[in-house]
Structures are given as structure tokens and as C-alpha cells.
C-alpha atoms as a PDB file:
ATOM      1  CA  UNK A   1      11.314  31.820  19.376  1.00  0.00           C
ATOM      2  CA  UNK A   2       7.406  31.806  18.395  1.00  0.00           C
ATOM      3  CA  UNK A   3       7.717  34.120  15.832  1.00  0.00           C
ATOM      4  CA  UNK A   4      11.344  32.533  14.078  1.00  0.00           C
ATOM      5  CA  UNK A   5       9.412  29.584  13.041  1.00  0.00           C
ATOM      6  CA  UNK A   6       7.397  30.915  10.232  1.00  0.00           C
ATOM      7  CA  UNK A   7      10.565  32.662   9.101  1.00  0.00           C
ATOM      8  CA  UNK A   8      12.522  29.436   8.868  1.00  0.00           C
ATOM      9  CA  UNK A   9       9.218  27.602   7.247  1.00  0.00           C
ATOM     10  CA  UNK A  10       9.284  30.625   4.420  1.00  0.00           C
ATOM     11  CA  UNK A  11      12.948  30.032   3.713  1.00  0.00           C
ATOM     12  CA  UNK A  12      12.654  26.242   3.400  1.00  0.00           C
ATOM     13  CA  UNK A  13       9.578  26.485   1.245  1.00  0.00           C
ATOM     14  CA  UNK A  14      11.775  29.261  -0.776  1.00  0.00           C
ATOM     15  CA  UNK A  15      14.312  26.922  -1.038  1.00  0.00           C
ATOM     16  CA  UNK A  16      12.646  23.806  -2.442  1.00  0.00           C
ATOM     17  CA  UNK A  17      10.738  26.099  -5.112  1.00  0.00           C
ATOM     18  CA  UNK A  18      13.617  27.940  -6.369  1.00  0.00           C
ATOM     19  CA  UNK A  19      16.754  26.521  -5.319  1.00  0.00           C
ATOM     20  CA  UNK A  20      19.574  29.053  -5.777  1.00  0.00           C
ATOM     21  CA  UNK A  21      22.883  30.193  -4.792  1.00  0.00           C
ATOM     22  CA  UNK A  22      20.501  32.851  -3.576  1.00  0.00           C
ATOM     23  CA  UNK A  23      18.007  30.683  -1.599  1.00  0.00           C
ATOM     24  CA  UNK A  24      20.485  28.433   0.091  1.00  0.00           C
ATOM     25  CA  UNK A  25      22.653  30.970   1.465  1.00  0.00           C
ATOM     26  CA  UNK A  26      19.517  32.281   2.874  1.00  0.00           C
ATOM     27  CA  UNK A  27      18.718  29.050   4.230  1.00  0.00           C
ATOM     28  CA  UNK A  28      22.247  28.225   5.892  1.00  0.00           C
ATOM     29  CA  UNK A  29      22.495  31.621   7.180  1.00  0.00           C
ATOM     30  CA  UNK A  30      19.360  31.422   9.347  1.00  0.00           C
ATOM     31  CA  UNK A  31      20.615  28.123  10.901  1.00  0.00           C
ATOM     32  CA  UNK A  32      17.356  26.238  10.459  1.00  0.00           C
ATOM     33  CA  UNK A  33      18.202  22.699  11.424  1.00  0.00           C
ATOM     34  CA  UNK A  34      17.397  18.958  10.860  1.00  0.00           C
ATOM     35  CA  UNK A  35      13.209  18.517  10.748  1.00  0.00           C
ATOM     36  CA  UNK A  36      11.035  15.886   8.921  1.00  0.00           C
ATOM     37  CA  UNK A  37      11.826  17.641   5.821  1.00  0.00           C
ATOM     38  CA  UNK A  38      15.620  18.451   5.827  1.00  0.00           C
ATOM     39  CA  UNK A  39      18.554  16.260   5.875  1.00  0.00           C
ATOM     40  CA  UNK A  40      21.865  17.764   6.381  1.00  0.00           C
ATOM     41  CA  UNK A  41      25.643  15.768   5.889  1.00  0.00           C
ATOM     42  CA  UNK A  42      29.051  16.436   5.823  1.00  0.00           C
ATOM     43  CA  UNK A  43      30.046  14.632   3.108  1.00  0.00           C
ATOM     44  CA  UNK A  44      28.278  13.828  -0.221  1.00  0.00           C
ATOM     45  CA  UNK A  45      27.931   9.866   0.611  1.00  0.00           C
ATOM     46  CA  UNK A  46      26.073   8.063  -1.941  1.00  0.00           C
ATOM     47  CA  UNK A  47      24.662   4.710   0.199  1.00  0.00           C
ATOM     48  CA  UNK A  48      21.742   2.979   0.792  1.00  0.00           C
ATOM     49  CA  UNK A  49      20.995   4.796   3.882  1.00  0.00           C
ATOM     50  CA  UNK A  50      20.886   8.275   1.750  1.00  0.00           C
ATOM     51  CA  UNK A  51      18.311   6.510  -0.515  1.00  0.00           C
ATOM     52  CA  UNK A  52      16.341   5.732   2.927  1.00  0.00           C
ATOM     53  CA  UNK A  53      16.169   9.349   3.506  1.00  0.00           C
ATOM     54  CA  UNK A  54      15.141  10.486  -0.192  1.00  0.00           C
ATOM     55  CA  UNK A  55      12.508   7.535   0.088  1.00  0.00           C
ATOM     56  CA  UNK A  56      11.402   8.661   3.971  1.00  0.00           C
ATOM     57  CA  UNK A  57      11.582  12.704   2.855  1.00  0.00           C
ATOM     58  CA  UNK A  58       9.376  11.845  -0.526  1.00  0.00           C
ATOM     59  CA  UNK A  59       6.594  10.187   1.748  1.00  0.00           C
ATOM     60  CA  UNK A  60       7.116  13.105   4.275  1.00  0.00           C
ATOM     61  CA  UNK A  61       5.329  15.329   1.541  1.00  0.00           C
ATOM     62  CA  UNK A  62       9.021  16.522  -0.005  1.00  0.00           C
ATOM     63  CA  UNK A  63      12.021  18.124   1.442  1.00  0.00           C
ATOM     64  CA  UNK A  64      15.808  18.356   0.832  1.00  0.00           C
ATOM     65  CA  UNK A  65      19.167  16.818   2.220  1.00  0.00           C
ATOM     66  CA  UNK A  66      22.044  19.029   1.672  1.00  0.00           C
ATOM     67  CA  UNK A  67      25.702  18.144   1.601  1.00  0.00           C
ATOM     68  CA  UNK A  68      28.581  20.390   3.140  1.00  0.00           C
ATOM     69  CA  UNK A  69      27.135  20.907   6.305  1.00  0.00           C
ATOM     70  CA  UNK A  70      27.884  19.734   9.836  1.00  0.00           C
ATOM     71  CA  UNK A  71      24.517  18.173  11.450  1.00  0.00           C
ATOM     72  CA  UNK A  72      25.407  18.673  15.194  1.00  0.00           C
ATOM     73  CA  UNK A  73      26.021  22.309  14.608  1.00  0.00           C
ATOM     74  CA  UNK A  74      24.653  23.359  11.334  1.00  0.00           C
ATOM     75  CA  UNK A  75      27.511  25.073  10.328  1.00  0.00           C
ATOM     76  CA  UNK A  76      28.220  25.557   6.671  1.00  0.00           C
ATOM     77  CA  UNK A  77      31.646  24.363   5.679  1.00  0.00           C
ATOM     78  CA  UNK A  78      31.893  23.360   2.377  1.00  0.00           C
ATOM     79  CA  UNK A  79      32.038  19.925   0.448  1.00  0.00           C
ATOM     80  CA  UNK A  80      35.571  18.819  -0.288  1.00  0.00           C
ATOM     81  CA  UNK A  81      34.995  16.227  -3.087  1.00  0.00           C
ATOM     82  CA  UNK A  82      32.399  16.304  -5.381  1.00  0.00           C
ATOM     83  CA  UNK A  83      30.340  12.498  -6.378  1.00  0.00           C
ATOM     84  CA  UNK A  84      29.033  13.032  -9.681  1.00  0.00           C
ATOM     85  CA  UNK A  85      26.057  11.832 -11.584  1.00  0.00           C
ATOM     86  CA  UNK A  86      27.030   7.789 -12.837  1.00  0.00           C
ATOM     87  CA  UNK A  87      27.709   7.356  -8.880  1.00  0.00           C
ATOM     88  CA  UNK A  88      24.853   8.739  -7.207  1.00  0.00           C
ATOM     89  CA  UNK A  89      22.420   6.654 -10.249  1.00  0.00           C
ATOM     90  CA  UNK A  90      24.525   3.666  -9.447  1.00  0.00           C
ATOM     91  CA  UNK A  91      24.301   3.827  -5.324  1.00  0.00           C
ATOM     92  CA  UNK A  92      21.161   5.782  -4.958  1.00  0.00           C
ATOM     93  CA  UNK A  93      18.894   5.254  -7.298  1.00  0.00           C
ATOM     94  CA  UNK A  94      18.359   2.004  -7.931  1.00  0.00           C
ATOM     95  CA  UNK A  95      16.822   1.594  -4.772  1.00  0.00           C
ATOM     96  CA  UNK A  96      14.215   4.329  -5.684  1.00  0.00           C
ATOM     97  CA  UNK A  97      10.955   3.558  -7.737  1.00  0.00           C
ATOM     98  CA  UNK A  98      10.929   5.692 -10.636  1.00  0.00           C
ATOM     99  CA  UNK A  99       7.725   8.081  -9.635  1.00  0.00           C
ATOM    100  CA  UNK A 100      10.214   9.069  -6.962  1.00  0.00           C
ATOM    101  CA  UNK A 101      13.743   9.177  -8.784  1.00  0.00           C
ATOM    102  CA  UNK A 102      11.622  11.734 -11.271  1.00  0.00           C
ATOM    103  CA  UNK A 103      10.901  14.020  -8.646  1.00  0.00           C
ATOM    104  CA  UNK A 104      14.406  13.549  -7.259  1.00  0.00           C
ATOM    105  CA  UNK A 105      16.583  16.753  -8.674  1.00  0.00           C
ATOM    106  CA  UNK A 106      20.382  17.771  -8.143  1.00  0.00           C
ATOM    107  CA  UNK A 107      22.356  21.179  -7.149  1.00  0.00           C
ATOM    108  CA  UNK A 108      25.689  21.962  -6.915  1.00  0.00           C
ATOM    109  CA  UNK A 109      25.928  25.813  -5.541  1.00  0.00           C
ATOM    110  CA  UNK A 110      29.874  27.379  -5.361  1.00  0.00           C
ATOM    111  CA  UNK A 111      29.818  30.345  -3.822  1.00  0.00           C
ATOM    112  CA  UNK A 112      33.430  32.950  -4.915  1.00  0.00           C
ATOM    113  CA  UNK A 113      34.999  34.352  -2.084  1.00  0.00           C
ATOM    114  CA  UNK A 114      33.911  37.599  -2.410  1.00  0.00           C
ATOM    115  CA  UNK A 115      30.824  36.874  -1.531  1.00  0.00           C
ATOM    116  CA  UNK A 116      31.556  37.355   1.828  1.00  0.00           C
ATOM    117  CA  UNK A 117      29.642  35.565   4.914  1.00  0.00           C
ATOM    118  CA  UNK A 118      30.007  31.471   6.283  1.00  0.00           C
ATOM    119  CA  UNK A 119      29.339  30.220   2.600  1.00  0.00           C
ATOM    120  CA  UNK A 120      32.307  31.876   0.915  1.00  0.00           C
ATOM    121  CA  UNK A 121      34.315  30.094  -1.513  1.00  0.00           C
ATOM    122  CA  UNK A 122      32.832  26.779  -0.405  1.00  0.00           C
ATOM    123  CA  UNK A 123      30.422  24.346  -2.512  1.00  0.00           C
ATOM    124  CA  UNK A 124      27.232  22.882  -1.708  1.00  0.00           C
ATOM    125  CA  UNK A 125      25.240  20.263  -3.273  1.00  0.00           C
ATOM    126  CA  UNK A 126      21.470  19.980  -2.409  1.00  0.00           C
ATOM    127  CA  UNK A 127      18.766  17.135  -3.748  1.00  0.00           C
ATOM    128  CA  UNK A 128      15.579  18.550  -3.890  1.00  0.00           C
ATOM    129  CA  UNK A 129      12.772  15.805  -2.869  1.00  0.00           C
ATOM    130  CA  UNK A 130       9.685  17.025  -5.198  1.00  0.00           C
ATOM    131  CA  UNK A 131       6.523  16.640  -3.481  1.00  0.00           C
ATOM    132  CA  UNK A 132       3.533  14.430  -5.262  1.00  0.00           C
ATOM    133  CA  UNK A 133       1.247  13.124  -3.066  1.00  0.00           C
ATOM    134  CA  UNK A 134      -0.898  11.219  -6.194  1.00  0.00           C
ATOM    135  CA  UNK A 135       2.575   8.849  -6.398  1.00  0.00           C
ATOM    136  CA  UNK A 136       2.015   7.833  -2.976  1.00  0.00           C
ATOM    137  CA  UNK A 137       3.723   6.179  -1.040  1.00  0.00           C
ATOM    138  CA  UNK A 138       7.111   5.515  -2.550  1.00  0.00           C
ATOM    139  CA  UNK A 139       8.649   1.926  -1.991  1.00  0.00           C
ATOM    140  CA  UNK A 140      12.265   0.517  -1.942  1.00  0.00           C
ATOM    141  CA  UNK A 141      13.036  -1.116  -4.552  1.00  0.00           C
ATOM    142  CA  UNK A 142      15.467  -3.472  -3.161  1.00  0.00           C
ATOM    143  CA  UNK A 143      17.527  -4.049   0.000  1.00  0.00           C
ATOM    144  CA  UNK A 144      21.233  -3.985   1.121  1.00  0.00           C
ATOM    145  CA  UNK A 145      22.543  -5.798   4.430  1.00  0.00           C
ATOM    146  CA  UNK A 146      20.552  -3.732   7.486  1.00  0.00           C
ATOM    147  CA  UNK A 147      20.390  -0.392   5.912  1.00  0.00           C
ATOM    148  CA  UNK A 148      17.221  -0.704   3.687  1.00  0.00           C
ATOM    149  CA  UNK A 149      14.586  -3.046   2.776  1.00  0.00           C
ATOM    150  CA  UNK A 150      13.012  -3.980  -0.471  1.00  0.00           C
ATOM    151  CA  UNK A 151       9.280  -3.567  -0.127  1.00  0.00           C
ATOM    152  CA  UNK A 152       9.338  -0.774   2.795  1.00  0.00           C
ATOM    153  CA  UNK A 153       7.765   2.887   3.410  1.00  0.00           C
ATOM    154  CA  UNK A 154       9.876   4.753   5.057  1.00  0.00           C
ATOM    155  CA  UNK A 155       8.775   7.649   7.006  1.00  0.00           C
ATOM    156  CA  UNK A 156      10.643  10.903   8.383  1.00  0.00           C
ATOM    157  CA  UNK A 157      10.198  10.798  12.642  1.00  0.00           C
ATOM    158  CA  UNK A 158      12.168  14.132  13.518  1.00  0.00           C
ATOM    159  CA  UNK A 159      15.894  13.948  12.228  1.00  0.00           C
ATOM    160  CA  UNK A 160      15.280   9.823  11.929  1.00  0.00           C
ATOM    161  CA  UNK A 161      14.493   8.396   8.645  1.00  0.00           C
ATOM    162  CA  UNK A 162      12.042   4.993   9.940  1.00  0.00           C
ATOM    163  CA  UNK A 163       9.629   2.349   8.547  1.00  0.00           C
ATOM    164  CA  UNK A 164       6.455   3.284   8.689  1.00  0.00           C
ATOM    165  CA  UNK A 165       3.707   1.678  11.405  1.00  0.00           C
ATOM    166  CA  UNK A 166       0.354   1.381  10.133  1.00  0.00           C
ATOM    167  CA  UNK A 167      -1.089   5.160  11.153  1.00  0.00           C
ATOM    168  CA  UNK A 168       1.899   6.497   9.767  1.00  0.00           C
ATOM    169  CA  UNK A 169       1.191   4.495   6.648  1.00  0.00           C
ATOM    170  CA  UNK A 170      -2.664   5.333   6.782  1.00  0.00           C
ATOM    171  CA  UNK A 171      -1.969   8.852   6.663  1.00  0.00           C
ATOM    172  CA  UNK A 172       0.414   8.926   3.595  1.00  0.00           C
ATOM    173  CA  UNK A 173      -2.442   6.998   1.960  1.00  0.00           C
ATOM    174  CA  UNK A 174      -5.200   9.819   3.120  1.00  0.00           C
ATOM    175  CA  UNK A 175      -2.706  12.370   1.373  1.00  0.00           C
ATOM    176  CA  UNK A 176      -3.063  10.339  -2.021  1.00  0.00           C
ATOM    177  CA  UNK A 177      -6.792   9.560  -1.412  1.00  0.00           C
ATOM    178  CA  UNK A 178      -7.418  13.523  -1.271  1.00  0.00           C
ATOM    179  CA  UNK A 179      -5.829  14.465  -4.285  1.00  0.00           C
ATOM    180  CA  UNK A 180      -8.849  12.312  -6.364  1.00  0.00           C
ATOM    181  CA  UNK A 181      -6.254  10.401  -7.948  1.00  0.00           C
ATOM    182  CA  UNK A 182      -6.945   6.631  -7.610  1.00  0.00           C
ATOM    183  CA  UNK A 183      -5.812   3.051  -9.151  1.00  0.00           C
ATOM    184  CA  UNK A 184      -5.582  -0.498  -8.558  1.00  0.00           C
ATOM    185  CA  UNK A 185      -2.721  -0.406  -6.666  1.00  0.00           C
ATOM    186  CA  UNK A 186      -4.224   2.014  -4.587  1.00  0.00           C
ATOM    187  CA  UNK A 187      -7.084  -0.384  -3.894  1.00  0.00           C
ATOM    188  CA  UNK A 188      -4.976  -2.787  -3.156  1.00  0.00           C
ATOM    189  CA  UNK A 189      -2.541  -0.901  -0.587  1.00  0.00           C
ATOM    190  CA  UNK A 190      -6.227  -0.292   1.302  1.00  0.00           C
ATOM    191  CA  UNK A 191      -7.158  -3.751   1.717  1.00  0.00           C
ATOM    192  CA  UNK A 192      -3.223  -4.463   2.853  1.00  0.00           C
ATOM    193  CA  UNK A 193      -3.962  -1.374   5.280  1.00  0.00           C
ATOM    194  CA  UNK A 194      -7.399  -2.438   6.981  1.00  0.00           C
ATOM    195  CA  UNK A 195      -5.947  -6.336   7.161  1.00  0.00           C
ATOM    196  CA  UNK A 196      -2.639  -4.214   9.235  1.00  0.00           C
ATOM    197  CA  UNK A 197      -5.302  -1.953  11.355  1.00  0.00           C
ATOM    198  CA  UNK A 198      -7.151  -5.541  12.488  1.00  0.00           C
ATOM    199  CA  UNK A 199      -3.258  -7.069  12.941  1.00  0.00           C
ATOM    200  CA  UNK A 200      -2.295  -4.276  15.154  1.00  0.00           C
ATOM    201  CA  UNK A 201      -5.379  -4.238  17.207  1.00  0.00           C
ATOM    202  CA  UNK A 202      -4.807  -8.126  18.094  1.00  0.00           C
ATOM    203  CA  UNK A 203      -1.044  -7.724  19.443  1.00  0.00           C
ATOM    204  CA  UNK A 204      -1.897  -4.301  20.620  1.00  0.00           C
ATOM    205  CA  UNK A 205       1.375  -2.932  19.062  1.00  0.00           C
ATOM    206  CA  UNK A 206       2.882  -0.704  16.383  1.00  0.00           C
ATOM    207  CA  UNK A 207       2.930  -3.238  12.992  1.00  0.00           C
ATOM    208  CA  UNK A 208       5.552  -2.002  10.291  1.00  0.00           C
ATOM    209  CA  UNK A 209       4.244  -2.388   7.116  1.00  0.00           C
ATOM    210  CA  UNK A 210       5.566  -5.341   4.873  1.00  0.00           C
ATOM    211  CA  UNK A 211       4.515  -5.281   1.030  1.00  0.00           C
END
């Protein structure tokens, strides 16, 4: 079990740098599972709650969410409609500040039959959650009912998609700090942070992170 886990790292990291009909298949295969960085669904879906994800995986430091999949049992079985571009831009992306939505990439993979194996003649479509830490962190851009709020972080907590409490949001900040990069708005989501680090201290619990 100790020594499957840096297999299944290598194929994920394989995955997001050169996704492929090649890659994925290698991926599925090896029955990975849901983490902080993958997503799977049945069913392409655009919805707010898939733009929670992209926003939560982008602050995670990148990852993927791929369609055609069942997420109890990670078995491969194939989209059966297929949501092109105009819908996913109109449902998804709007909710998505454009640093993000620019690091946000689509893949449709069919596979022919005689391919052979659990992917054959099925289709696949995979978004690809670019990680760039000097964008940090990524925040909705608006809201709809109780699936997403404008102004939130959302953060990846195992196969949950959450807003972020203040360490969470302290550490996404560290990330950006290290790369050198730095701006106003960076200053400013500091002083927010320490004025949420003296908050949290007084009530003596976790303080999600309003903007």
C-alpha cells in the first residue's frame, strides 16, 4: 500500500502535464481516487458547485475533475452527452476570476474500441486546473442560492470542496508570499488576514474568511 502511493502521485502529476488519451487511461486504469487534487463525476454538469471545485482545486495548488467516471467506485464508464464550450463559459465561468479561468483548460479523450481495456469506445472529458501560486488565492466572483458565494476562497478538505478558515487561508497566502511575487492586493489580503487571526483568537473558533 506504502509503495502504490508514489505510483499514483507520478501518474497524476503525468496527467496534469501532458494530458493524453495516453495519460488518462493510465490514470483510470490504476484506480487512483478522489484526493485534494482530483474531482471525479458522472456526468459533465456545468453548475455553480463545479465552479466551487475549479475555484477550491486552483487554491489547492492545481488538480483536475474528470467527467465519465463513477465517484463511489472509480470505475470508468464513459460520458453519454457531451456540454460544449458556450455552456460551460456561460455556467462555469463567470463565477471564476480571470487569473483562474486562464489556467482553466479543456479535454475531450474518445477512446475506439479496439483499444481494448475499461476505457474502450467510451469518452472522457477532463479540466485541467493549472497551478500558479503568484495568482493567489482565487475568489468567486459571484454567488448563486447556497451553492457558492461571491467573495469566498474555497479550499479542497479531502473529496469536499469548503470555504476556507483563516490557517487554511494563511497558508495559500504563504504559497504566494514565497514565489517573490507581491502587490497591493496582496498587502491588503495580509492586513484582512492578521485582523481574522486576532477575530479567531477572541471566539476561539474556526473564522471563514469574508472579502
Amino acid at each position: 500500500m506504502q509503495r502504490a502511493l508514489p505510483i499514483k502521485i507520478g501518474l497524476l502529476a503525468k496527467l496534469l502535464a501532458e494530458p493524453s488519451r495516453a495519460s488518462l487511461r493510465d490514470f483510470l486504469e490504476n484506480n487512483p481516487g478522489e484526493s485534494d487534487n482530483v474531482e471525479v463525476k458522472r456526468e459533465f454538469c456545468p453548475s455553480p458547485k463545479l465552479a466551487k471545485h475549479l475555484l477550491a482545486i486552483g487554491n489547492q495548488g492545481g488538480g483536475c475533475i474528470i467527467f465519465g467516471v463513477e465517484d463511489k467506485s472509480m470505475r470508468p464508464v464513459g460520458l453519454r452527452e457531451y456540454v460544449d464550450e458556450a455552456v460551460f463559459t456561460k455556467q462555469v465561468q463567470r463565477f471564476l476570476p480571470d487569473a483562474l479561468a486562464q489556467n482553466v483548460k479543456r479535454y475531450t479523450f474518445l477512446y475506439p474500441k479496439a483499444d481494448g481495456g475499461a476505457v474502450a469506445g467510451k469518452r472522457f472529458q477532463v479540466i485541467i486546473v493549472k497551478d500558479d501560486p503568484t495568482r493567489l488565492p482565487y475568489v468567486s466572483q459571484s454567488e448563486s442560492a447556497a451553492e457558492i458565494r461571491k467573495g469566498a476562497i474555497y479550499v479542497r478538505r479531502g473529496t469536499c470542496s469548503e470555504e476556507a478558515n483563516y490557517e487554511e487561508l494563511q497558508s495559500i497566502l504563504n504559497r504566494r508570499i514565497e514565489t517573490g511575487y507581491s502587490s497591493r492586493h496582496q498587502l491588503e489580503l495580509k492586513r484582512q488576514l492578521e485582523e481574522l487571526r486576532l477575530l479567531h483568537h477572541e471566539l476561539s473558533y474556526p473564522v471563514a474568511y469574508h472579502q
